[in-house]
C-alpha atoms as a PDB file:
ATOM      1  CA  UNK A   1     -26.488 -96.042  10.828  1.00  0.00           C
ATOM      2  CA  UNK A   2     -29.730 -94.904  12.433  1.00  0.00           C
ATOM      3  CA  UNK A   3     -27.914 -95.207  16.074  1.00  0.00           C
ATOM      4  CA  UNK A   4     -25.105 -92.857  15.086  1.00  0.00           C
ATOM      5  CA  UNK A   5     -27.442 -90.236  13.163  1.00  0.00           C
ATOM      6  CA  UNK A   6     -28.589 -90.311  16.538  1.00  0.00           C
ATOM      7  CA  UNK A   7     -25.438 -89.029  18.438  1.00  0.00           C
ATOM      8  CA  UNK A   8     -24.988 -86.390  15.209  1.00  0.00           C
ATOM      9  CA  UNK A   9     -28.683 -84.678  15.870  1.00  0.00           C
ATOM     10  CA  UNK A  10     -27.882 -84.908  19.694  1.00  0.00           C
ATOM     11  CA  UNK A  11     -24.741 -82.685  18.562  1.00  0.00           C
ATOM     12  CA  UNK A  12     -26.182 -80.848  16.418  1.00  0.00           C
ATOM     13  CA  UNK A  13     -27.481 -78.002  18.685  1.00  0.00           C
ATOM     14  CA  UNK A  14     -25.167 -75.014  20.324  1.00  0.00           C
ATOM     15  CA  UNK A  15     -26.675 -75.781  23.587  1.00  0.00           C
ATOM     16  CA  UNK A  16     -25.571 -79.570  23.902  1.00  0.00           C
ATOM     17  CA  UNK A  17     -22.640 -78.922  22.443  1.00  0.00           C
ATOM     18  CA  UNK A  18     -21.640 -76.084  24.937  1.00  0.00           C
ATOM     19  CA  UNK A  19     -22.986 -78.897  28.080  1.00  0.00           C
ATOM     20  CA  UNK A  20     -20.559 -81.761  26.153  1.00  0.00           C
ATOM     21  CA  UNK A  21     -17.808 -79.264  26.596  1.00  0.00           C
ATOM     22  CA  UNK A  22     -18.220 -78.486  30.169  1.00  0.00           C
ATOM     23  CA  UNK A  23     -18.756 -82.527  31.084  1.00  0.00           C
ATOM     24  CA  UNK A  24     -16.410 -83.451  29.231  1.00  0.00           C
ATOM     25  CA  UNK A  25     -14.008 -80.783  31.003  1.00  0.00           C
ATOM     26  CA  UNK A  26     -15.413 -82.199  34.405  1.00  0.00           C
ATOM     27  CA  UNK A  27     -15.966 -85.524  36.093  1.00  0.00           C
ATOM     28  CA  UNK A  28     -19.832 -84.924  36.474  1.00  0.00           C
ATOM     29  CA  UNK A  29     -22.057 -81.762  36.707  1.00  0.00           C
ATOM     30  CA  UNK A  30     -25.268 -80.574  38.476  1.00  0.00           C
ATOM     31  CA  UNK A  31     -28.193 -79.569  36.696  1.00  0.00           C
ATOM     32  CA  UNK A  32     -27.974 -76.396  38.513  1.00  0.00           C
ATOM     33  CA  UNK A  33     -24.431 -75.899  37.605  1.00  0.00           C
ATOM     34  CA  UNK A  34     -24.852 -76.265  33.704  1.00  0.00           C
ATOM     35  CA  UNK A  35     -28.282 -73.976  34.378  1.00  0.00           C
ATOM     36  CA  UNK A  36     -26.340 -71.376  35.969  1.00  0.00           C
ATOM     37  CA  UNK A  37     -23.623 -72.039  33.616  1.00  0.00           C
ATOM     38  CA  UNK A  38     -25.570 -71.193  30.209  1.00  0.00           C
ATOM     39  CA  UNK A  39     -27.909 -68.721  32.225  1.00  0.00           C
ATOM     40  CA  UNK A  40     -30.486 -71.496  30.709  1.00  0.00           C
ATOM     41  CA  UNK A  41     -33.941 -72.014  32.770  1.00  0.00           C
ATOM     42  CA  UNK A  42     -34.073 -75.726  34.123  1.00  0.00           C
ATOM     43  CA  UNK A  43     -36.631 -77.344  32.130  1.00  0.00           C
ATOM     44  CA  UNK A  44     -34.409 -76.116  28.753  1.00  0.00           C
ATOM     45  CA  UNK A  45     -31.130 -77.618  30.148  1.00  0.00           C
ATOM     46  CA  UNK A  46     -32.768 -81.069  31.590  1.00  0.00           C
ATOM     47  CA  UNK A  47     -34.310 -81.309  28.072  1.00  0.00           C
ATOM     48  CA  UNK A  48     -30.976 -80.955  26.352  1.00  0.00           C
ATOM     49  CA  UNK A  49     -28.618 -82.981  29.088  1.00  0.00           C
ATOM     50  CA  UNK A  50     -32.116 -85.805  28.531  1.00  0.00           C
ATOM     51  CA  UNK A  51     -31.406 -85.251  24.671  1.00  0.00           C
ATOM     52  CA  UNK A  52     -27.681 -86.490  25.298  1.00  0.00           C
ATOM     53  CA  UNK A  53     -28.397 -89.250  27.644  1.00  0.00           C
ATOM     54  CA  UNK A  54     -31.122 -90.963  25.248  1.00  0.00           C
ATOM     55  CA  UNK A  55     -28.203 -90.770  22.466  1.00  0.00           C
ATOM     56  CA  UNK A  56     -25.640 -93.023  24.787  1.00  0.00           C
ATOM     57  CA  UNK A  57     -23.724 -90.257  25.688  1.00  0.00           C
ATOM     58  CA  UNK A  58     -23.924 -89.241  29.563  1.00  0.00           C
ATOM     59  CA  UNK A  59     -25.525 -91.032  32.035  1.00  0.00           C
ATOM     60  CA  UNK A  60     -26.757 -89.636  34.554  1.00  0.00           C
ATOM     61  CA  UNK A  61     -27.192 -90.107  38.725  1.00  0.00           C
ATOM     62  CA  UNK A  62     -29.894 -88.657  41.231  1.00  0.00           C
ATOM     63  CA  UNK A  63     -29.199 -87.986  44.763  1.00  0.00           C
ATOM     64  CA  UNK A  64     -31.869 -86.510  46.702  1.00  0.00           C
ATOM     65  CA  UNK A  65     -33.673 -83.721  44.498  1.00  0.00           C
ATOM     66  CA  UNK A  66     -30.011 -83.355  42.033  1.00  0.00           C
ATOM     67  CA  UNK A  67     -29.427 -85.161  38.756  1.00  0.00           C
ATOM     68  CA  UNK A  68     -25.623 -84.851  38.009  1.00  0.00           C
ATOM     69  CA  UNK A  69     -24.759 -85.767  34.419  1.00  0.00           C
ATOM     70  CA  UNK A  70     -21.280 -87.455  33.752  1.00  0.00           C
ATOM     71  CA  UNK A  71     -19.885 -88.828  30.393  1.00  0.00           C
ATOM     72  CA  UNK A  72     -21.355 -92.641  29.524  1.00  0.00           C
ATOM     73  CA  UNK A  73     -19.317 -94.887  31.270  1.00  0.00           C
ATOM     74  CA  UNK A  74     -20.035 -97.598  28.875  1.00  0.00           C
ATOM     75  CA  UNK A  75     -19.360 -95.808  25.252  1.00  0.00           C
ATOM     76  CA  UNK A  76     -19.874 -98.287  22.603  1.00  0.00           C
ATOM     77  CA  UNK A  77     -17.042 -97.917  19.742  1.00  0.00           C
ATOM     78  CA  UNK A  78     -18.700 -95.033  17.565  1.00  0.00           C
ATOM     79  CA  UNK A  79     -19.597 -93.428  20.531  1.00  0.00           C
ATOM     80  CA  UNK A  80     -15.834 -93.125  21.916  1.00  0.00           C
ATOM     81  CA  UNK A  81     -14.535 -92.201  18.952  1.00  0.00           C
ATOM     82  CA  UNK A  82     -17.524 -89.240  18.289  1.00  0.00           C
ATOM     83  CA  UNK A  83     -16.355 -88.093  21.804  1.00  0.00           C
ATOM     84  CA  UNK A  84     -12.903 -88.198  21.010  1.00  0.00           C
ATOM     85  CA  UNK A  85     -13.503 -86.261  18.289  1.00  0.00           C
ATOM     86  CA  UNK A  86     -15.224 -83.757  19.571  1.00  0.00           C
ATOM     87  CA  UNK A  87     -12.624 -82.969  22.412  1.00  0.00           C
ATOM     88  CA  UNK A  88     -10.243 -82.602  19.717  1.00  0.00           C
ATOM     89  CA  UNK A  89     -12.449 -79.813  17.491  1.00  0.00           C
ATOM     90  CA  UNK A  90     -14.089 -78.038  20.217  1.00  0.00           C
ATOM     91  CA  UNK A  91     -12.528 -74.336  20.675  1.00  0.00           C
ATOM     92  CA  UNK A  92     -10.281 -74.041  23.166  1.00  0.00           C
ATOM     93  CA  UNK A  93     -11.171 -70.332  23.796  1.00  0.00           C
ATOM     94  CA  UNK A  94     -15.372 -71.122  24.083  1.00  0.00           C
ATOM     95  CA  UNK A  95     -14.658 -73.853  27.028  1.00  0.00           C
ATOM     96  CA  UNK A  96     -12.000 -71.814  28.836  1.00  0.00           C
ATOM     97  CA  UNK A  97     -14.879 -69.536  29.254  1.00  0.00           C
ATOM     98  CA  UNK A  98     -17.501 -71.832  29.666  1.00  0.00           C
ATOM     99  CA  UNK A  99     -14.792 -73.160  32.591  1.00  0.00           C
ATOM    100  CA  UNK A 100     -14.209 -69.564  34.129  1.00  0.00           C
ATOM    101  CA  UNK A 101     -18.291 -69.185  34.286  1.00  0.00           C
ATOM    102  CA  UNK A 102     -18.294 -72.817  36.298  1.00  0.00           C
ATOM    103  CA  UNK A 103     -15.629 -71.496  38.572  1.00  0.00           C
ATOM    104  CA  UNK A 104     -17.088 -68.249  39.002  1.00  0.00           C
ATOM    105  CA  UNK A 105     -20.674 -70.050  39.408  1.00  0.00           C
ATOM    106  CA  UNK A 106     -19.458 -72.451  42.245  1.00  0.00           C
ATOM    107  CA  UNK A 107     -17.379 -69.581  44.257  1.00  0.00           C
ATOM    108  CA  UNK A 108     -21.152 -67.985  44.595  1.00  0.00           C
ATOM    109  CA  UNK A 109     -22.772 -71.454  45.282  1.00  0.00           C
ATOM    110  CA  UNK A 110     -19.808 -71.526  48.235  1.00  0.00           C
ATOM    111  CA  UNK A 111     -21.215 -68.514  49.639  1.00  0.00           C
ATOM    112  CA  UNK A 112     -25.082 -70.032  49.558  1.00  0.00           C
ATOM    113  CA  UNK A 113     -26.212 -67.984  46.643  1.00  0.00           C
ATOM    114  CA  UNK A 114     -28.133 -70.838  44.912  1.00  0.00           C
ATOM    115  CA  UNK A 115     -30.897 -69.749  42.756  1.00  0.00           C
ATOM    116  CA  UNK A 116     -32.270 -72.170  40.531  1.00  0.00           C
ATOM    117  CA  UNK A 117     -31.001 -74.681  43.062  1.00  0.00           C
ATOM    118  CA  UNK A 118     -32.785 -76.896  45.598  1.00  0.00           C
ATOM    119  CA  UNK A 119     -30.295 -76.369  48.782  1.00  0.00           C
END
């Protein structure tokens, strides 16, 4: 019971639960993208996309200076069906935005405007 409690208090915050809707929308995300995304500071989103990844559910990848953040490959049981879950009750409305920001976000990145990013 303790291990689940676990993935409830990692989604029990707005903030995780708006960066499980974006990675769950998309194969794997920047840092910088879900920074830019939330118009979060970088230590607050690393602490919350850390919080999710110490509760089995992303894992995460570093190449050079990024971390991208994807969903756990290896979901235990609870885990998959938590996830499943959650696709089904997130609002549909909240992550088309969260979606249009990303979009919006990576047509600037395109054109070099990278703040908050080391490129």
């Amino acid at each position: 019971m303790k291990d689940l409690a676990k993935v409830f208090k990692a989604l029990g915050d707005e903030t995780r639960l708006q960066l499980m809707a974006l990675i769950l929308n998309e194969k794997e995300l920047c840092v910088c993208d879900c920074m830019q995304v939330l118009e979060a500071g970088q230590s607050k989103t690393s602490r919350h996309l850390r919080y999710l990844a110490n509760a089995g559910l992303l894992d995460d990848r570093r190449e050079a200076v990024w971390v991208y953040y994807r969903v756990a490959r290896n979901l235990d049981a609870d885990r998959a069906k938590v996830l499943a879950l959650l696709r089904k009750v997130l609002p549909p409305g909240r992550i088309e935005d969260l979606l249009l920001r990303l979009a919006e976000w990576r047509v600037r990145k395109s054109q070099g405007y990278t703040p908050g990013c080391r490129a």
